[in-house]
N, C-alpha and C. Protein backbone atom coordinates (compact mmCIF):
# COMPACT_ATOMS: atom_id res chain seq x y z
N UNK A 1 -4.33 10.47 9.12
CA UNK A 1 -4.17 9.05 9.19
C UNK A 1 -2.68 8.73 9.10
N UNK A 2 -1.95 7.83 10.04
CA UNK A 2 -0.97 7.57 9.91
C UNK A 2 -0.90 5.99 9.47
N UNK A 3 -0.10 5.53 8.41
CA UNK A 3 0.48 4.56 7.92
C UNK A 3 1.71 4.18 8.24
N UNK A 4 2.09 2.68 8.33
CA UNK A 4 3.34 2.07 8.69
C UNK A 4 4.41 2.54 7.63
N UNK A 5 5.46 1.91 8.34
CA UNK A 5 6.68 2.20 7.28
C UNK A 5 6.77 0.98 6.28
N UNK A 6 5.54 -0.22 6.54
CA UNK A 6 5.65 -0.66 5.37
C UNK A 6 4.70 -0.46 3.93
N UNK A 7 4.23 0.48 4.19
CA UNK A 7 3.53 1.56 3.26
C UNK A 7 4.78 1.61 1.80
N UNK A 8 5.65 2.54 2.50
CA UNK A 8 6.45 2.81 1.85
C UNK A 8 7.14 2.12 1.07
N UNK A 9 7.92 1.10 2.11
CA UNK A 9 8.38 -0.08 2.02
C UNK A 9 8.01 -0.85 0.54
N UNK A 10 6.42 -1.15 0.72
CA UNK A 10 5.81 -1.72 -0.49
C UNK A 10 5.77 -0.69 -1.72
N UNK A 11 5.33 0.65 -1.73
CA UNK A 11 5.58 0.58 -2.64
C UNK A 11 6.69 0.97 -3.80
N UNK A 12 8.18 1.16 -2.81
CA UNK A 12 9.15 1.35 -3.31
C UNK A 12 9.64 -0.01 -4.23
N UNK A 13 8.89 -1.32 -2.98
CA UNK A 13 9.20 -2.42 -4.07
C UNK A 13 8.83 -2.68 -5.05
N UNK A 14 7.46 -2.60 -5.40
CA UNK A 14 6.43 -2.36 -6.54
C UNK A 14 7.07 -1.58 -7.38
N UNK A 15 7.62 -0.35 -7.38
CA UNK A 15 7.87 0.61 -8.41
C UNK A 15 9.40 -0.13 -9.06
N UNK A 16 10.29 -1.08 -8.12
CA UNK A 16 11.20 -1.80 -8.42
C UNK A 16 10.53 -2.63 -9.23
N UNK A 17 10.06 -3.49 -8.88
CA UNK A 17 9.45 -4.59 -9.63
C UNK A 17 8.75 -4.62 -11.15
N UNK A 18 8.07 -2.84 -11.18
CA UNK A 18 7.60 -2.69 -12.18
C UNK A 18 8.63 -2.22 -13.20
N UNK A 19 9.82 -1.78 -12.94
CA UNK A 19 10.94 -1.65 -13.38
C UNK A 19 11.76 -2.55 -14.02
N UNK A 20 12.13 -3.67 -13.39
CA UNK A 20 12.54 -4.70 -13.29
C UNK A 20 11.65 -5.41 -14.56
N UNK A 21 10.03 -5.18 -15.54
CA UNK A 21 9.17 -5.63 -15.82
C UNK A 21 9.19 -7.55 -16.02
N UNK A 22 9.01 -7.85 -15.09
CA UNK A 22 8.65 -9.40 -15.06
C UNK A 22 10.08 -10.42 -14.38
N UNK A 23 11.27 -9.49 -14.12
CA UNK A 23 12.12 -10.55 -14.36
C UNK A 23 12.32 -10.08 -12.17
N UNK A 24 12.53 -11.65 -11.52
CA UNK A 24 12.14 -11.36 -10.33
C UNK A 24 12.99 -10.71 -9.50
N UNK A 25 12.98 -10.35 -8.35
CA UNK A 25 14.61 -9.93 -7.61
C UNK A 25 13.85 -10.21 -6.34
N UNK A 26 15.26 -10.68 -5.29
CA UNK A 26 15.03 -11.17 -4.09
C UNK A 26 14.29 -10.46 -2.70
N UNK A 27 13.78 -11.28 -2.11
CA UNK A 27 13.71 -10.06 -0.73
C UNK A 27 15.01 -9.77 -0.22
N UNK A 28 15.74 -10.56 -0.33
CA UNK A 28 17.40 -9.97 0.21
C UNK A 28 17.88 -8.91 -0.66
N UNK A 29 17.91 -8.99 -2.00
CA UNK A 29 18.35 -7.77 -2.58
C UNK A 29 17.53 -6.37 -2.22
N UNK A 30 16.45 -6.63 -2.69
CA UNK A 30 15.59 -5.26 -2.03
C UNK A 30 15.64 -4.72 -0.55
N UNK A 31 15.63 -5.61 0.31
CA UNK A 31 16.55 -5.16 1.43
C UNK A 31 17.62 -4.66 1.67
N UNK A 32 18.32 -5.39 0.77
CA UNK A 32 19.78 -4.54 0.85
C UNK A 32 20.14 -3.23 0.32
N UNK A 33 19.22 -2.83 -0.92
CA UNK A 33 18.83 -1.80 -1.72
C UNK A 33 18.55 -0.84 -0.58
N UNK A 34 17.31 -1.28 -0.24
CA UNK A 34 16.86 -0.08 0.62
C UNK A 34 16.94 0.26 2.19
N UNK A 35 18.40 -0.86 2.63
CA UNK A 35 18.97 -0.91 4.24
C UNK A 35 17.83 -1.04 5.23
N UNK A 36 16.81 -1.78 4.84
CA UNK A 36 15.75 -2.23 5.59
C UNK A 36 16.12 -4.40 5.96
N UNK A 37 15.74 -4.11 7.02
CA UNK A 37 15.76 -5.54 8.30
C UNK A 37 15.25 -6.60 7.21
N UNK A 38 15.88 -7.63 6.62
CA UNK A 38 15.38 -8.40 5.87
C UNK A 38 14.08 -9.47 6.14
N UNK A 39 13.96 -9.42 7.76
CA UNK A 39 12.56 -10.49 8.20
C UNK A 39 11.53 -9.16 8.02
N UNK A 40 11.77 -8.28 8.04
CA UNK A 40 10.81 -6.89 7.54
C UNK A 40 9.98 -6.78 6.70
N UNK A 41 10.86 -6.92 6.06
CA UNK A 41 10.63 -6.75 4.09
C UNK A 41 10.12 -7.91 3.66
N UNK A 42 10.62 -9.15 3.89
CA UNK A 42 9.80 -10.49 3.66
C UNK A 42 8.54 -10.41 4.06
N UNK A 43 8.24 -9.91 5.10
CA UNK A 43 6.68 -10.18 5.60
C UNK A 43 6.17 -9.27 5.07
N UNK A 44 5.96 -7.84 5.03
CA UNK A 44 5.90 -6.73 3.45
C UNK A 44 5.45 -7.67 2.11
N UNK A 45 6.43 -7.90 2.02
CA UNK A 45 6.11 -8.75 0.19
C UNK A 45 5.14 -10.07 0.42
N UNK A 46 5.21 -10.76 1.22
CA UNK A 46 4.31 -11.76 1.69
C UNK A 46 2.92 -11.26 1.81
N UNK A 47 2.71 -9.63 2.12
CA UNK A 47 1.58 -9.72 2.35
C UNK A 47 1.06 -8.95 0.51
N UNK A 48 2.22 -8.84 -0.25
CA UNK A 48 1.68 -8.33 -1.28
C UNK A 48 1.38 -9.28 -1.97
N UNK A 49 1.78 -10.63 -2.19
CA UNK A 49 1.73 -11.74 -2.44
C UNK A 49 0.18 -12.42 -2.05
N UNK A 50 -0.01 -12.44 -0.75
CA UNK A 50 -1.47 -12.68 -0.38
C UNK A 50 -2.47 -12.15 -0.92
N UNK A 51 -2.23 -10.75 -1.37
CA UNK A 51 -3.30 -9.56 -1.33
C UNK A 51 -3.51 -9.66 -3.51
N UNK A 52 -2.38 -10.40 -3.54
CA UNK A 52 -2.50 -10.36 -5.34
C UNK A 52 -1.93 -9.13 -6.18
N UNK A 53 -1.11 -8.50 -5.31
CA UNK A 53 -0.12 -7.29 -5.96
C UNK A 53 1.06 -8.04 -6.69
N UNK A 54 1.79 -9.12 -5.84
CA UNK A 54 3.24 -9.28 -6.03
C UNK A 54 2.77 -11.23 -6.43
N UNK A 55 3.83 -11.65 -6.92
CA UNK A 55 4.29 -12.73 -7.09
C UNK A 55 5.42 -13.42 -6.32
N UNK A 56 5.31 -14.70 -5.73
CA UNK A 56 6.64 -15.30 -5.44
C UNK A 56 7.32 -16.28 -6.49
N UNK A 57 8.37 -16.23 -7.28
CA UNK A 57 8.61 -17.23 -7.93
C UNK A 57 9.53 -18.18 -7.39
N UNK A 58 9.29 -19.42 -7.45
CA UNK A 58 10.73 -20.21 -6.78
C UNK A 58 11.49 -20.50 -8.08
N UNK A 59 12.47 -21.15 -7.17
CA UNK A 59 13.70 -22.02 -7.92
C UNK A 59 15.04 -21.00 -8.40
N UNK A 60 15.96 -21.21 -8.50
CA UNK A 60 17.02 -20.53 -8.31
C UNK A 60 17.30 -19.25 -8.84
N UNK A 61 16.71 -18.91 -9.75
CA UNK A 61 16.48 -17.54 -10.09
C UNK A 61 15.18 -17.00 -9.74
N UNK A 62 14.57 -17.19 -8.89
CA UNK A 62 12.93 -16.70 -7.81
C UNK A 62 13.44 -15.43 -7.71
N UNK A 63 12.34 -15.08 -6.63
CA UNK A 63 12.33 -13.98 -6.12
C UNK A 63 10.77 -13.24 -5.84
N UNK A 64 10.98 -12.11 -6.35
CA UNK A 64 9.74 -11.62 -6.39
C UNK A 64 9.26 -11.04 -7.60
N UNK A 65 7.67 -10.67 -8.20
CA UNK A 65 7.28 -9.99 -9.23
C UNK A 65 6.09 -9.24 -8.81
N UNK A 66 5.66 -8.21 -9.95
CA UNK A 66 4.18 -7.66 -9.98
C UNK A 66 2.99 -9.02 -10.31
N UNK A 67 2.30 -9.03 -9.41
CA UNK A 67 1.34 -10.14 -10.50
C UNK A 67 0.86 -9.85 -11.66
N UNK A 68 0.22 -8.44 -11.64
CA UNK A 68 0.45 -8.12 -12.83
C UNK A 68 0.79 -6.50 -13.23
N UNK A 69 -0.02 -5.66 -14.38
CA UNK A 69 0.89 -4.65 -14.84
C UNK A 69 1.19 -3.68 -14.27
N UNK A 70 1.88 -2.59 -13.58
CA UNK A 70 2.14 -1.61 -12.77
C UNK A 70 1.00 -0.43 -13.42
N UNK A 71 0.58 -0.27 -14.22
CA UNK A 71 -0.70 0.37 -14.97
C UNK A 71 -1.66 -0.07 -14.01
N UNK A 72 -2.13 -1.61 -13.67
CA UNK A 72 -3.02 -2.13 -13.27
C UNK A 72 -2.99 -2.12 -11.60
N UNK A 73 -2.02 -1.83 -10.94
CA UNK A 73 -1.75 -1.70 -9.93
C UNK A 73 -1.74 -0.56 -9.01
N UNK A 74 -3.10 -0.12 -8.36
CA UNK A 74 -2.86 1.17 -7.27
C UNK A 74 -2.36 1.47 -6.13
N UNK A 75 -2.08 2.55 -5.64
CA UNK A 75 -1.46 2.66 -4.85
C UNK A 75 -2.46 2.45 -3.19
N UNK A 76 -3.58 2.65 -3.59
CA UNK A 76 -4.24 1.69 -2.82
C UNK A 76 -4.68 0.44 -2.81
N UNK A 77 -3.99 -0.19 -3.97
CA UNK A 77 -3.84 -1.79 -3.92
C UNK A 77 -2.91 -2.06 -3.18
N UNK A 78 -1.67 -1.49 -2.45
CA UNK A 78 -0.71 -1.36 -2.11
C UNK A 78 -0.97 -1.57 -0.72
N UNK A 79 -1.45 0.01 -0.52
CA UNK A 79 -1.95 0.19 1.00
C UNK A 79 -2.57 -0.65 1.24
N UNK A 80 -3.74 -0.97 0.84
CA UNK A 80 -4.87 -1.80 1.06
C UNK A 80 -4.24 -3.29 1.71
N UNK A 81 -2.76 -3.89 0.52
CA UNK A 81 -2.43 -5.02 1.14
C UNK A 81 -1.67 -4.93 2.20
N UNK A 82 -0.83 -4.12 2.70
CA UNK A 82 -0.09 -3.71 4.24
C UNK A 82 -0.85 -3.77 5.05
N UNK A 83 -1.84 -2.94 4.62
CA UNK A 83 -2.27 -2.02 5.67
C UNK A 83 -3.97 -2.65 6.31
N UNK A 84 -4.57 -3.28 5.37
CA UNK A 84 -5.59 -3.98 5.34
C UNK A 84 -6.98 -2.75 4.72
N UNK A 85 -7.59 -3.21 5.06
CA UNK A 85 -9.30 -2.20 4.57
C UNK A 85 -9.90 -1.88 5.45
N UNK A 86 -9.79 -2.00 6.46
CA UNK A 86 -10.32 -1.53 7.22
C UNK A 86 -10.91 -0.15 7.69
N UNK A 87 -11.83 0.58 7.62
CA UNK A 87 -12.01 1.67 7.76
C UNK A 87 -10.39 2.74 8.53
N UNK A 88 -10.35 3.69 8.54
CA UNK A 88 -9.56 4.35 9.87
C UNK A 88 -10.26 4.76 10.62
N UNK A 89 -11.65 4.83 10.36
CA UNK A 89 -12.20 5.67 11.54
C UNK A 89 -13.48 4.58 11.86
N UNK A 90 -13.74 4.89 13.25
CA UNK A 90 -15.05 3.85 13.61
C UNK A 90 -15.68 4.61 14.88
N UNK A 91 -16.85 4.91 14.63
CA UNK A 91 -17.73 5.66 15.50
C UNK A 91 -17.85 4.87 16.53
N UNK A 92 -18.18 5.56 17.59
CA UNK A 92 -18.31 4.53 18.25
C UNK A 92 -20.04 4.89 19.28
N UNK A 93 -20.22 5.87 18.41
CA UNK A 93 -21.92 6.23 19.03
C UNK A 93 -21.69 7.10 19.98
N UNK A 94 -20.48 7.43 20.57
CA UNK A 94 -20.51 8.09 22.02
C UNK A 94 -21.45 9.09 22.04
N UNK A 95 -21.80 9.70 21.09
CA UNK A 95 -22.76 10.69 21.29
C UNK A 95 -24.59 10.47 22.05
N UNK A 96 -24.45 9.08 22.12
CA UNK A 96 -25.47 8.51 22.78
C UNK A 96 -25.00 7.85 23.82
N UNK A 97 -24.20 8.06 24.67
CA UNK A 97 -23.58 7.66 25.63
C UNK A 97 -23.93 8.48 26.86
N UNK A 98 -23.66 8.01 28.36
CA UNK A 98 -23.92 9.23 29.01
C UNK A 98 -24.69 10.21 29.25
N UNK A 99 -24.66 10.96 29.73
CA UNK A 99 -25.42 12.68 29.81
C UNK A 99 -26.29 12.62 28.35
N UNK A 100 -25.37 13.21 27.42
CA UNK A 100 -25.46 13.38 25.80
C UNK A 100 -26.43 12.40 25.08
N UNK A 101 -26.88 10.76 25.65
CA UNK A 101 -27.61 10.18 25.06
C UNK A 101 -28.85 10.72 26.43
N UNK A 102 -28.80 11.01 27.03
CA UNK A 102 -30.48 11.48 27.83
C UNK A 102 -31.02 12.83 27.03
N UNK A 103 -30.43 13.47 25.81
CA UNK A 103 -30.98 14.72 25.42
C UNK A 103 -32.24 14.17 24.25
N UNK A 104 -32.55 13.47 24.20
CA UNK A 104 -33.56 13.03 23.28
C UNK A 104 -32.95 12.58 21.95
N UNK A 105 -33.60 11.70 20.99
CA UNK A 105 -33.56 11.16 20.04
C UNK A 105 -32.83 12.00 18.92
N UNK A 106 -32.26 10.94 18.43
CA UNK A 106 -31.12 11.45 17.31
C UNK A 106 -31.64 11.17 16.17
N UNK A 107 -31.49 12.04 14.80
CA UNK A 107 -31.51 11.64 13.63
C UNK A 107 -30.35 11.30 13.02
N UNK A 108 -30.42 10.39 11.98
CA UNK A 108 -29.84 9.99 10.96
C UNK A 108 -28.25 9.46 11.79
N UNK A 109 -27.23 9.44 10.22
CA UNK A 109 -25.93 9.12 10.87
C UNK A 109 -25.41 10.05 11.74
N UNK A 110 -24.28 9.63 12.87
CA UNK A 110 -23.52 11.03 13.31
C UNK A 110 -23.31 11.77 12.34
N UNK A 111 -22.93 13.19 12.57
CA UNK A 111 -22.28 13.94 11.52
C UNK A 111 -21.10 13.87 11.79
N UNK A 112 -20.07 13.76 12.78
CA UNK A 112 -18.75 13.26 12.49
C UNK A 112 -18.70 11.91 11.82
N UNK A 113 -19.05 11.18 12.07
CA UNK A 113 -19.12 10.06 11.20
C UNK A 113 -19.07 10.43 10.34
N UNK A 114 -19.88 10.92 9.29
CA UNK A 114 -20.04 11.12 7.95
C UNK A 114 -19.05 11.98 7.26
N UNK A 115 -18.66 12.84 8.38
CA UNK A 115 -17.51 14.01 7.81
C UNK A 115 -16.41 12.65 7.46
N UNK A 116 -15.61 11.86 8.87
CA UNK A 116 -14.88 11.47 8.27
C UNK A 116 -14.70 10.11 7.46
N UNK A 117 -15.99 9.39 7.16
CA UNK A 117 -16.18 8.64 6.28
C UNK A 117 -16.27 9.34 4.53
N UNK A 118 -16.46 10.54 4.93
CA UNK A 118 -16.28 10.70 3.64
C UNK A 118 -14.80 11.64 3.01
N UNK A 119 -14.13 11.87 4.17
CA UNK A 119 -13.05 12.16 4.06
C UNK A 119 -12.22 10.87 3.87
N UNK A 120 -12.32 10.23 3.79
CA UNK A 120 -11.65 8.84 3.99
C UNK A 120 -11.79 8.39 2.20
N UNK A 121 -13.18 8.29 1.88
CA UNK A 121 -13.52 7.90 0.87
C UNK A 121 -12.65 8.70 -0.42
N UNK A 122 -12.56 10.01 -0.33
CA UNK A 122 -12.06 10.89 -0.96
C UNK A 122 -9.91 10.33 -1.13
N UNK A 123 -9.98 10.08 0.24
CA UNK A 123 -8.31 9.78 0.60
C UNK A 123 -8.10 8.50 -0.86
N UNK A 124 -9.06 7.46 -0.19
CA UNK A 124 -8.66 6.25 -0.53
C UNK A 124 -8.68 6.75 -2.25
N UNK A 125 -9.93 7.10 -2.53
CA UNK A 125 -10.12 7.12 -4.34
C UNK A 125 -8.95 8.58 -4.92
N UNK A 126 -8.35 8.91 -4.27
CA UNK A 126 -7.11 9.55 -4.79
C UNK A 126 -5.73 8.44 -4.60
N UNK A 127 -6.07 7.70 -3.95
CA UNK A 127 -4.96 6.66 -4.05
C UNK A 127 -5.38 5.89 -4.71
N UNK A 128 -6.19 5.38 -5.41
CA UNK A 128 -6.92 4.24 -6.43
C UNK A 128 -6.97 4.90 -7.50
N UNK A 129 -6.91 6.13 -8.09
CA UNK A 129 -6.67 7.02 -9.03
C UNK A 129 -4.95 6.85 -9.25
N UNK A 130 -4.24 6.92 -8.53
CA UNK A 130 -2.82 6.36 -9.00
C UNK A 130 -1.89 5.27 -9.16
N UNK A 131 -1.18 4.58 -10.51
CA UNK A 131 -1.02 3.67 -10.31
C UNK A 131 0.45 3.50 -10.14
N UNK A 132 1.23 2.19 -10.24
CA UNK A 132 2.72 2.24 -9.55
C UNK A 132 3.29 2.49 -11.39
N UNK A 133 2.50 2.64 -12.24
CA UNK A 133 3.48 2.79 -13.47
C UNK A 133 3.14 4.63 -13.48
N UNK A 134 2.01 5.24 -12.85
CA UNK A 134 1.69 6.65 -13.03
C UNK A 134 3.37 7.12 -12.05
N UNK A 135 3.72 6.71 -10.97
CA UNK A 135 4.59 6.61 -10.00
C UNK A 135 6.04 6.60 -10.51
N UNK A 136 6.05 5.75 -11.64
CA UNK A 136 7.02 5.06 -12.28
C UNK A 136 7.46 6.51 -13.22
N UNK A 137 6.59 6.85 -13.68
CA UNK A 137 6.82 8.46 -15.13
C UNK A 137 6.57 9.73 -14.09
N UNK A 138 6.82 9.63 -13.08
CA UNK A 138 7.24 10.63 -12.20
C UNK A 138 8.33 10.71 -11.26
N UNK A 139 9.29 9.80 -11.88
CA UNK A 139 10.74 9.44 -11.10
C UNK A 139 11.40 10.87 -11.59
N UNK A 140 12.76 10.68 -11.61
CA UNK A 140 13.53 11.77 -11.88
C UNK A 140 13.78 10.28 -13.46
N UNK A 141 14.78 11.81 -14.09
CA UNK A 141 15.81 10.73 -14.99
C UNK A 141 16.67 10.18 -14.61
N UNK A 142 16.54 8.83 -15.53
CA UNK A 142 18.03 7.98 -14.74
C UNK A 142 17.94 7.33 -13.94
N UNK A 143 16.55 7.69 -13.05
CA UNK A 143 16.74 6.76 -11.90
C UNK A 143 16.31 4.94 -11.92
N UNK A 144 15.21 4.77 -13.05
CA UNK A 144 15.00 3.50 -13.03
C UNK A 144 16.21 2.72 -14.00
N UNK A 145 17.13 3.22 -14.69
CA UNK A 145 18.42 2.54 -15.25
C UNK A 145 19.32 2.02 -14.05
N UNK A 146 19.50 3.44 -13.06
CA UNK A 146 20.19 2.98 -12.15
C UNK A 146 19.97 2.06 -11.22
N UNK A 147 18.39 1.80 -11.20
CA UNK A 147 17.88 1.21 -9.85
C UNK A 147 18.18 -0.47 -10.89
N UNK A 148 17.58 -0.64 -11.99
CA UNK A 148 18.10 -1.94 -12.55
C UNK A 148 19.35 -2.21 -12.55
N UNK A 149 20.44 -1.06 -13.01
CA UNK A 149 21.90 -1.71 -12.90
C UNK A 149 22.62 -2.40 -11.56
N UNK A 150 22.05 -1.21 -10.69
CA UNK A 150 22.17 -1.91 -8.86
C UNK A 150 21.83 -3.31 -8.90
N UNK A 151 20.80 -3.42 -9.50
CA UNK A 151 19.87 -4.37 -9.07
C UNK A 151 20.03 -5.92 -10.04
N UNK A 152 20.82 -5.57 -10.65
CA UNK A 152 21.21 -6.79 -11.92
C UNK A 152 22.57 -7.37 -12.17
């Protein structure tokens, strides 16, 4: 399965944000942080915002936040808001199509289907098993001091 680059995108901001704990920082700064297209990254956080990952705060010190705790937050809460829910895979029956559907009656689900629905299932609940603070205690040292001092 391939994912966008705002996969990443999000959750480099998230692991900022959870860093940052509560106090907001801009889509321009995080752009600039991470030399990504600033109408990019806005629509990124907009959709983390929709999805109930991120916060927008206004007024002159706004920006952005976790809605809530980076504990509480997976990394398929993440994906999920980029990227949407949508299955990756969708049968499409072909096996009853054609030639292949004149061989007589089928049982049950496809078995590709099922292989990769349940490969999928497995994907997603290893990403819902991790959260952006599990993410956070697997940095190197130093790095979330530095990423706040940049960033403050």
């Amino acid at each position: 399965m391939r994912m966008g680059k705002g996969v990443e995108a999000a959750l480099h901001c998230c692991l900022v944000m959870h860093w940052l704990d509560g106090r907001p920082v801009t889509s321009a700064q995080l752009a600039e942080f991470f030399d990504l297209p600033p109408a990019y990254l806005q629509k990124t956080l907009r959709a983390l915002v929709a999805d109930g990952v991120a916060e927008a705060v206004r007024g002159q010190s706004g920006g952005f936040t976790l809605a809530r705790s980076g504990a509480s937050i997976s990394l398929m809460d993440v994906v999920a808001a980029v990227e949407g829910r949508e299955p990756a895979f969708h049968c499409e029956e072909i096996r009853l199509a054609g030639r292949s559907g004149t061989l007589g009656p089928r049982s049950g689900q496809c078995a590709i289907a099922h292989a990769m629905n349940r490969a999928e299932l497995t994907y997603r609940a290893a990403l819902a098993a991790q959260s952006i603070a599990d993410l956070a205690d697997q940095t190197g040292p130093g790095v979330r001091a530095r990423t706040i001092a940049a960033l403050t």
